[in-house]
Protein backbone atom coordinates (compact mmCIF):
# COMPACT_ATOMS: atom_id res chain seq x y z
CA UNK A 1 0.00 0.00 0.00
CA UNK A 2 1.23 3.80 -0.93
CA UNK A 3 -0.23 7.09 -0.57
CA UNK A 4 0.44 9.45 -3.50
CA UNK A 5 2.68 12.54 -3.80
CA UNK A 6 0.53 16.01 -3.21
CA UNK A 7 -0.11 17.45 -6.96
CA UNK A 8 2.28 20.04 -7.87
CA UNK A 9 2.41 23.42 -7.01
CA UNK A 10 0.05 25.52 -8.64
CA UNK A 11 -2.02 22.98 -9.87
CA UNK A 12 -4.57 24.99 -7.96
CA UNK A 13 -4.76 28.48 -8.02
CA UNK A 14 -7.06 30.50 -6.48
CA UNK A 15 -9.16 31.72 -9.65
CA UNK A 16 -7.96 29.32 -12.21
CA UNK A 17 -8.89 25.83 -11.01
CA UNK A 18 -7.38 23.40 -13.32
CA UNK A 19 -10.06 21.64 -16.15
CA UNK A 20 -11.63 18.56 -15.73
CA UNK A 21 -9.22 17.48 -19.05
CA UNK A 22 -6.42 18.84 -17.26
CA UNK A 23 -6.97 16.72 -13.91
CA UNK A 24 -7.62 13.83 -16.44
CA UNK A 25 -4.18 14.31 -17.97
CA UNK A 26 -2.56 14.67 -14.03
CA UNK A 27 -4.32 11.30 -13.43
CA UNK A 28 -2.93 9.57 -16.45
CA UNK A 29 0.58 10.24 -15.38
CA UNK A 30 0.41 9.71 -11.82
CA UNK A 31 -2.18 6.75 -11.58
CA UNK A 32 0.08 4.10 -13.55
CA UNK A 33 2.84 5.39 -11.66
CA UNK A 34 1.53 4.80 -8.26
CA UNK A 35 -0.17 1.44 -9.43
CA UNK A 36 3.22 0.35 -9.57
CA UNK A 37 4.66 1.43 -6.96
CA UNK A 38 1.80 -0.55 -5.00
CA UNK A 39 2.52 -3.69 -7.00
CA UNK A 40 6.14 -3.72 -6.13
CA UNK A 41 5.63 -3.83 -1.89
CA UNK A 42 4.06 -7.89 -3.05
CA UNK A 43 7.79 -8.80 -4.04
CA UNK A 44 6.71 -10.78 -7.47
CA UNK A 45 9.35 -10.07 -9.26
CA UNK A 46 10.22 -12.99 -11.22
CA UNK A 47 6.75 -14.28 -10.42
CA UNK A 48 4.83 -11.87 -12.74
CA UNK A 49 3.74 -14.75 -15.22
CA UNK A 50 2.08 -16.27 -12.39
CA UNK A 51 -0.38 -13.78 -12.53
CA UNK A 52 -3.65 -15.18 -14.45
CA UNK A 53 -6.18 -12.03 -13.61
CA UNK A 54 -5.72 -8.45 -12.89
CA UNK A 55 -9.02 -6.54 -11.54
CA UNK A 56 -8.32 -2.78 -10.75
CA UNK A 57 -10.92 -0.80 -9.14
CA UNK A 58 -10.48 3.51 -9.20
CA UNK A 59 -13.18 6.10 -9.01
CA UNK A 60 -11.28 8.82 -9.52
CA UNK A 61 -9.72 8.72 -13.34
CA UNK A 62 -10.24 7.79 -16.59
CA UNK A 63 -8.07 6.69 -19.30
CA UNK A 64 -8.17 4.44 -22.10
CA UNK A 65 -6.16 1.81 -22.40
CA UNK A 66 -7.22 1.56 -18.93
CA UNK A 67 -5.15 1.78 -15.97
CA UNK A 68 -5.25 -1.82 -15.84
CA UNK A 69 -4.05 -2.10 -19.50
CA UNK A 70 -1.58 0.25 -18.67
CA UNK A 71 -0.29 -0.91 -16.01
CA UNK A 72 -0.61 -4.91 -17.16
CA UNK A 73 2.00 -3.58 -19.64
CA UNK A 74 4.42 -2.06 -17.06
CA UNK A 75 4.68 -4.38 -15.08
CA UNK A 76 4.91 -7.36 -17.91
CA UNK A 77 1.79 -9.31 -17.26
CA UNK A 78 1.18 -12.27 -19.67
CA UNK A 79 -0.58 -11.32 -22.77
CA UNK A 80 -3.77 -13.50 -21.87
CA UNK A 81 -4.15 -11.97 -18.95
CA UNK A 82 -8.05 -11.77 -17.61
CA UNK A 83 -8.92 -7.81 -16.74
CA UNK A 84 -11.75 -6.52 -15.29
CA UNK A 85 -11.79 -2.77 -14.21
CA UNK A 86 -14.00 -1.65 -11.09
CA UNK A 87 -15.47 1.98 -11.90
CA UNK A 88 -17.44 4.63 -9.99
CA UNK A 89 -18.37 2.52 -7.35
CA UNK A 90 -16.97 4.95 -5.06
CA UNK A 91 -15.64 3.65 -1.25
CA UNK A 92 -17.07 0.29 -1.31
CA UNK A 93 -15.72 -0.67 -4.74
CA UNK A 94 -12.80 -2.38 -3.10
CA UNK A 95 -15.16 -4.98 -1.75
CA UNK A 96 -17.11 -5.92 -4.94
CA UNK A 97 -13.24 -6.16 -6.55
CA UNK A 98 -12.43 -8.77 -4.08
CA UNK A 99 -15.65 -10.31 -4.56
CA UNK A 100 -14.95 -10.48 -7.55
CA UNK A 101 -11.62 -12.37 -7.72
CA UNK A 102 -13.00 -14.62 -4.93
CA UNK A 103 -15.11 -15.68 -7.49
CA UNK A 104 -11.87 -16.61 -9.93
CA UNK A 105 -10.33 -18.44 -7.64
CA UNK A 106 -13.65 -20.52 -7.02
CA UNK A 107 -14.06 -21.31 -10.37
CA UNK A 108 -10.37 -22.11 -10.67
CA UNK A 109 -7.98 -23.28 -7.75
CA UNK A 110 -4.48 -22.21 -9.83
CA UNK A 111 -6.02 -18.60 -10.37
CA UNK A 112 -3.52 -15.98 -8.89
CA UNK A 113 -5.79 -12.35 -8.99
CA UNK A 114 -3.79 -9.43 -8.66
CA UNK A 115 -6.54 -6.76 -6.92
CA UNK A 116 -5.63 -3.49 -7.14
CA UNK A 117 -7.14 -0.02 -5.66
CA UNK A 118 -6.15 3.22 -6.80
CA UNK A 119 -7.62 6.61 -6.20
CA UNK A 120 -6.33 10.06 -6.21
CA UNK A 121 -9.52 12.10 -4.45
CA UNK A 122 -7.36 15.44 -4.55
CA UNK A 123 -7.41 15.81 -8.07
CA UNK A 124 -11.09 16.60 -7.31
CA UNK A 125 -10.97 19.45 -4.64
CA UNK A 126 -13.32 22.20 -5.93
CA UNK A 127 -12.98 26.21 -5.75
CA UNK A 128 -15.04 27.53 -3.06
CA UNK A 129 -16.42 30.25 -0.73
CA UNK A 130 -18.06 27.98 2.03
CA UNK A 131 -15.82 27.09 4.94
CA UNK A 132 -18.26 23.89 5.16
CA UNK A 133 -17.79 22.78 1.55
CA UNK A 134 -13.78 23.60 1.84
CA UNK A 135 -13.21 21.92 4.75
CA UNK A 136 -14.59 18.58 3.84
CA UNK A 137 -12.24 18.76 0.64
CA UNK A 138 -9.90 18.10 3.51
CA UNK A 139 -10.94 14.53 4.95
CA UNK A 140 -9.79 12.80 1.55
CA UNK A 141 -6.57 11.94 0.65
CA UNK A 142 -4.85 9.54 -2.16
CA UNK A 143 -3.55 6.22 -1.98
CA UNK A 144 -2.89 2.52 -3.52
CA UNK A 145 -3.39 -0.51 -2.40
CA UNK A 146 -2.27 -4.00 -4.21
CA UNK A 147 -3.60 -7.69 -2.90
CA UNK A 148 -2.97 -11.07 -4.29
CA UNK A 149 -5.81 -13.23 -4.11
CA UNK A 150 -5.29 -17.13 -4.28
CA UNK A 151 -6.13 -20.62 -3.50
CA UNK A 152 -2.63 -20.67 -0.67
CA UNK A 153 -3.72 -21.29 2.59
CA UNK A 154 -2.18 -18.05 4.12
CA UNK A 155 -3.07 -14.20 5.24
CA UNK A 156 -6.82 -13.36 5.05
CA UNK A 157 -9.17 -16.05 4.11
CA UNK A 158 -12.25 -14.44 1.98
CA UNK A 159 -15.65 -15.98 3.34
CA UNK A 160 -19.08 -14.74 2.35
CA UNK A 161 -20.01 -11.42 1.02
CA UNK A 162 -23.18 -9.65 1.32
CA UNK A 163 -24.60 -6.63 0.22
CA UNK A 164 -27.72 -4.44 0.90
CA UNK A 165 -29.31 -1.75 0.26
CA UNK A 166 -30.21 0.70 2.71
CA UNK A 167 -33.33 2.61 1.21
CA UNK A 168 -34.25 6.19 0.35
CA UNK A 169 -30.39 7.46 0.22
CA UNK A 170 -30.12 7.17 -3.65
CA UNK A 171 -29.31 11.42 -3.73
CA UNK A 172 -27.02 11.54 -0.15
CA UNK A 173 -23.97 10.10 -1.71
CA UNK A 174 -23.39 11.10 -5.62
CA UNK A 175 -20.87 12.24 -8.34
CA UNK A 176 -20.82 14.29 -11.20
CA UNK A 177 -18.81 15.28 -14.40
CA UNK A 178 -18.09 18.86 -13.85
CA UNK A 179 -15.85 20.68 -16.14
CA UNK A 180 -13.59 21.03 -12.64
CA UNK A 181 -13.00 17.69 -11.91
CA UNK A 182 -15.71 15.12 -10.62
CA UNK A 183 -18.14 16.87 -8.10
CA UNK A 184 -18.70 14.55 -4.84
CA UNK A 185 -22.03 15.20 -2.93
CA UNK A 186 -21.90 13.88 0.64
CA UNK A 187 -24.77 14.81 2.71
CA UNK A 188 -25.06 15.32 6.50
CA UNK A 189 -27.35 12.66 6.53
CA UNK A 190 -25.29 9.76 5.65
CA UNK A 191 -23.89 8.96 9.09
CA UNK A 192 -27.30 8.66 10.55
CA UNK A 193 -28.57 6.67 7.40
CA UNK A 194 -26.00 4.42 8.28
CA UNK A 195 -26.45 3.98 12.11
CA UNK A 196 -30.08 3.23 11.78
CA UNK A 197 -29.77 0.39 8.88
CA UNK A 198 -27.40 -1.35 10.61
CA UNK A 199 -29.98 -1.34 13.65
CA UNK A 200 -32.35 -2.53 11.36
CA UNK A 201 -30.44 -5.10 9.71
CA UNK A 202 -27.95 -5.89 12.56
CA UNK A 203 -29.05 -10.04 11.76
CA UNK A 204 -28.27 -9.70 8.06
CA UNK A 205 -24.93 -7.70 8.52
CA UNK A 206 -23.91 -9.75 11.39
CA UNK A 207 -25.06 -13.03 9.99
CA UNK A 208 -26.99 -13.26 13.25
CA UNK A 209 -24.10 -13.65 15.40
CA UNK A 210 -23.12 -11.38 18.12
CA UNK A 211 -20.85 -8.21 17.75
CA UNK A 212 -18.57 -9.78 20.46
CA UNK A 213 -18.08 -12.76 18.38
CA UNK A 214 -16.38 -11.22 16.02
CA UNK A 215 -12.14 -10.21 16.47
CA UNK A 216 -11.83 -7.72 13.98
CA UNK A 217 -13.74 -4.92 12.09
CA UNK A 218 -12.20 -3.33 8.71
CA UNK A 219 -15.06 -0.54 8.30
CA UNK A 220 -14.26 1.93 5.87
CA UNK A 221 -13.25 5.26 7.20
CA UNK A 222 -15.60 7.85 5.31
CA UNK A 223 -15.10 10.25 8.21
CA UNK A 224 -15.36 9.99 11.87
CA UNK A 225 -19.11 10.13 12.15
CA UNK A 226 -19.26 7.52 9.70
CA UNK A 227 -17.08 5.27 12.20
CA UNK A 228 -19.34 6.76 14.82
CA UNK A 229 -22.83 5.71 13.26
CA UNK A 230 -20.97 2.33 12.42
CA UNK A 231 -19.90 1.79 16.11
CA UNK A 232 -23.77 2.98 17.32
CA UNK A 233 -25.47 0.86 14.94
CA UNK A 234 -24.22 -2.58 15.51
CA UNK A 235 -23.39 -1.08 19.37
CA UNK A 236 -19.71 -2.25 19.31
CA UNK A 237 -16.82 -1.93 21.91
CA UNK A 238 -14.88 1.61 22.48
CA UNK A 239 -11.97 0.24 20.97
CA UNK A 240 -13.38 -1.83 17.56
CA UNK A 241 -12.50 0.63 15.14
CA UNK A 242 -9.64 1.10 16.11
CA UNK A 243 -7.78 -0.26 12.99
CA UNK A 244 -10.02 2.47 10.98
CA UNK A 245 -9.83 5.58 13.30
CA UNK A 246 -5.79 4.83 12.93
CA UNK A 247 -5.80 4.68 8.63
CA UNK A 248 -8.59 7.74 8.69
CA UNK A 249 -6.31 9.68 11.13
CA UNK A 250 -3.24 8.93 9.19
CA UNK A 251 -4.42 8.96 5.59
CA UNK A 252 -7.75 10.70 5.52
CA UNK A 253 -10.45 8.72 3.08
CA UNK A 254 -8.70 7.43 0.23
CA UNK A 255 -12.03 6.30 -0.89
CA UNK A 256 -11.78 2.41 -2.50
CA UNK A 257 -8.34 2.46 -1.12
CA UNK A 258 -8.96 2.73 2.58
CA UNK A 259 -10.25 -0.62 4.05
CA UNK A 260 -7.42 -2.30 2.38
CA UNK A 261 -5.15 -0.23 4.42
CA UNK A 262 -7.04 -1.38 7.41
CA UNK A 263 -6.86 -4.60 6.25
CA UNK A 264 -3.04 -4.64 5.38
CA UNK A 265 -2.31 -3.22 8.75
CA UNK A 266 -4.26 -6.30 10.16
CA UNK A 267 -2.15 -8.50 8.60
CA UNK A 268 1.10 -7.31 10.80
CA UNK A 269 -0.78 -7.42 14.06
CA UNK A 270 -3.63 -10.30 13.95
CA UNK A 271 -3.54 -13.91 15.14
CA UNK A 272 -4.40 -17.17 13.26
CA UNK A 273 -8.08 -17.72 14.06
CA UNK A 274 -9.00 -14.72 14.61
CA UNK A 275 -12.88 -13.69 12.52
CA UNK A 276 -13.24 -10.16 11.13
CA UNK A 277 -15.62 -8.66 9.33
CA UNK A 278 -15.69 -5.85 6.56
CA UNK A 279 -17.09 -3.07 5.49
CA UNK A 280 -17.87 0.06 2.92
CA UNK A 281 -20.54 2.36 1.89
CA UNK A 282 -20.59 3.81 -1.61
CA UNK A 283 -23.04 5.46 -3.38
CA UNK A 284 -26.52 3.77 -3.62
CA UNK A 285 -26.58 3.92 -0.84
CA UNK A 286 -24.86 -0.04 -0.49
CA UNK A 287 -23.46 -1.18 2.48
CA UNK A 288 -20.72 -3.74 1.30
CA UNK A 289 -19.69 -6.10 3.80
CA UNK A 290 -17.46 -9.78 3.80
CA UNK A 291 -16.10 -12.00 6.61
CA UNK A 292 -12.77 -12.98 6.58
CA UNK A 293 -10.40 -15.53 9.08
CA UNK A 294 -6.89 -14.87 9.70
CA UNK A 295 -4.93 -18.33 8.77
C-alpha cells in the first residue's frame, strides 16, 4: 500500500482551477505510476507470469487503455491476462473487486488475482467560498493498495459477502462530471442513514451472530461520524475501530483504497483464528460487507 505525492504546485490556483481534461491528464501520469509502486511492496518479481487475472478498481480517473491495461503492460503481465476494471463505485468498490476475484479463484484453484485499488480524491478538490464545503475537501486523501488473491492457505481467508441496500439514500452520496473535476455530494445525513440500517439489519450484517463474536472490524473510514454511526449501529466496543480511526487519522479517506489499508495493517498485528468482518458504503446507498479468518 502507498499514498500518493501532493499534486504540484500551482495545480490549484485560487481563480484558475485546473479543467476537468487537465486533472484527467494529471491522473494519467500519476495513476500508472503509483499502481506500480503498489505492486512492487508484493515482491513478485520474477513471479509476474504467475499472474492469471488483474481486476483494478479507481473512481477517480479515466483513461483508455485503462489503468489496468496500462499498467498490465508495465509491469509485464502475460498477454492472456483476464482484466476486469472496477469503476465509480466509489468507497465500497474495493469490496465488490475482491468479490470479484473470490469468485476466480472458485471457479479455478491455480487462479492468482492481482486486486488493485487506486484513487487520487485530490485531483477533485473544488474552488469555493463555504468554509463547510472547503473543509470537507480536507478529509480525503490519495492512496494505492495492491492484494494477491489465491487458492494458498495463508493471510486473510475471503468468506461470504453480502450486500444491501439501505433505502431512500439514492441522492445523499453522488458524483458528477463537472468541467472542474468530478463533483462529490456527501450529505449530512449519511452517518445517521448508516447507524439506523445497521440497527435494522444488525441479523443480516452480522449473519446473526453477536458483535462480540467477532475479532476484527475493517469498516471503511468515510469520516469519523461515519465510524461513529458504524460503532452505534451494531453497538460495538470503544476500541473496535480502532484499525479504521488509525488509517482515517493517518491517511484521511482514500475512498476504494482505505479498508485495504485497514486490512493490510491487520495483517502485521492479527492472530491465526481470529474472525473479522468488513465493510464500505458507496453510493446507492450499499453497504458492502465480507467476513474474513486470519490463517
Amino acid at each position: 500500500m502507498v499514498e500518493a505525492e501532493a499534486p504540484q504546485d500551482g495545480f490549484y490556483r485560487r481563480g484558475a482551477f485546473p479543467s476537468t481534461a487537465k486533472r484527467m491528464q494529471t491522473y494519467a501520469v500519476h495513476a500508472p505510476a503509483l499502481a506500480e509502486r503498489a505492486v512492487a511492496v508484493l515482491k513478485l518479481q520474477g513471479r509476474e507470469e504467475e499472474i492469471t487475472h488483474l481486476i483494478v478498481a479507481s473512481c477517480t480517473g479515466f483513461i483508455a487503455p485503462g489503468l489496468d491495461q496500462v499498467l498490465a503492460q508495465r509491469l509485464g503481465l502475460r498477454p492472456d491476462l483476464k482484466r476486469t476494471l472496477v469503476g465509480f463505485m466509489g468507497c465500497a468498490a474495493a469490496i465488490p473487486a475482491l468479490r470479484l476475484a473470490q469468485a476466480c479463484v472458485l471457479a479455478d484453484p491455480g487462479a492468482r488475482v492481482l486486486v488493485v485499488n487506486l484513487e487520487l480524491c485530490t485531483l477533485h478538490m473544488q474552488e469555493t467560498d463555504d468554509v463547510e464545503i472547503a473543509l470537507s475537501f480536507m478529509l480525503f486523501g490519495d492512496g494505492c493498495t495492491a492484494a494477491l488473491v489465491t487458492a494458498e492457505p495463508r493471510g486473510l481467508a475471503l468468506e461470504d459477502f453480502r450486500v444491501t441496500q439501505i433505502p431512500d439514500t439514492a441522492e445523499l452520496i453522488t458524483w458528477h462530471i463537472g468541467d472542474q473535476g468530478f463533483i462529490m455530494h456527501l450529505s449530512g445525513k449519511v452517518p445517521s442513514k448508516i447507524s439506523d440500517s445497521l440497527r435494522s439489519e444488525r441479523d443480516f450484517v452480522l449473519r446473526d451472530e453477536r458483535p462480540q463474536a467477532i475479532d476484527l472490524w475493517a469498516v471503511h473510514g468515510g469520516g469519523r461520524s461515519v465510524l461513529d454511526a458504524v460503532q452505534s449501529g451494531l453497538s460495538l466496543e470503544q476500541d473496535a475501530l480502532t484499525p479504521s480511526r488509525a488509517v482515517l487519522a493517518a491517511c484521511g479517506n482514500m475512498s476504494s483504497a482505505t479498508i485495504m489499508f485497514v486490512l493490510a495493517g491487520m495483517l502485521g498485528t492479527a492472530r491465526a483464528g481470529q474472525r473479522g468482518l468488513a465493510m464500505a458504503f458507496g453510493p446507492g446507498m450499499v453497504a458492502e460487507t465480507f467476513r474474513f479468518s486470519v490463517v
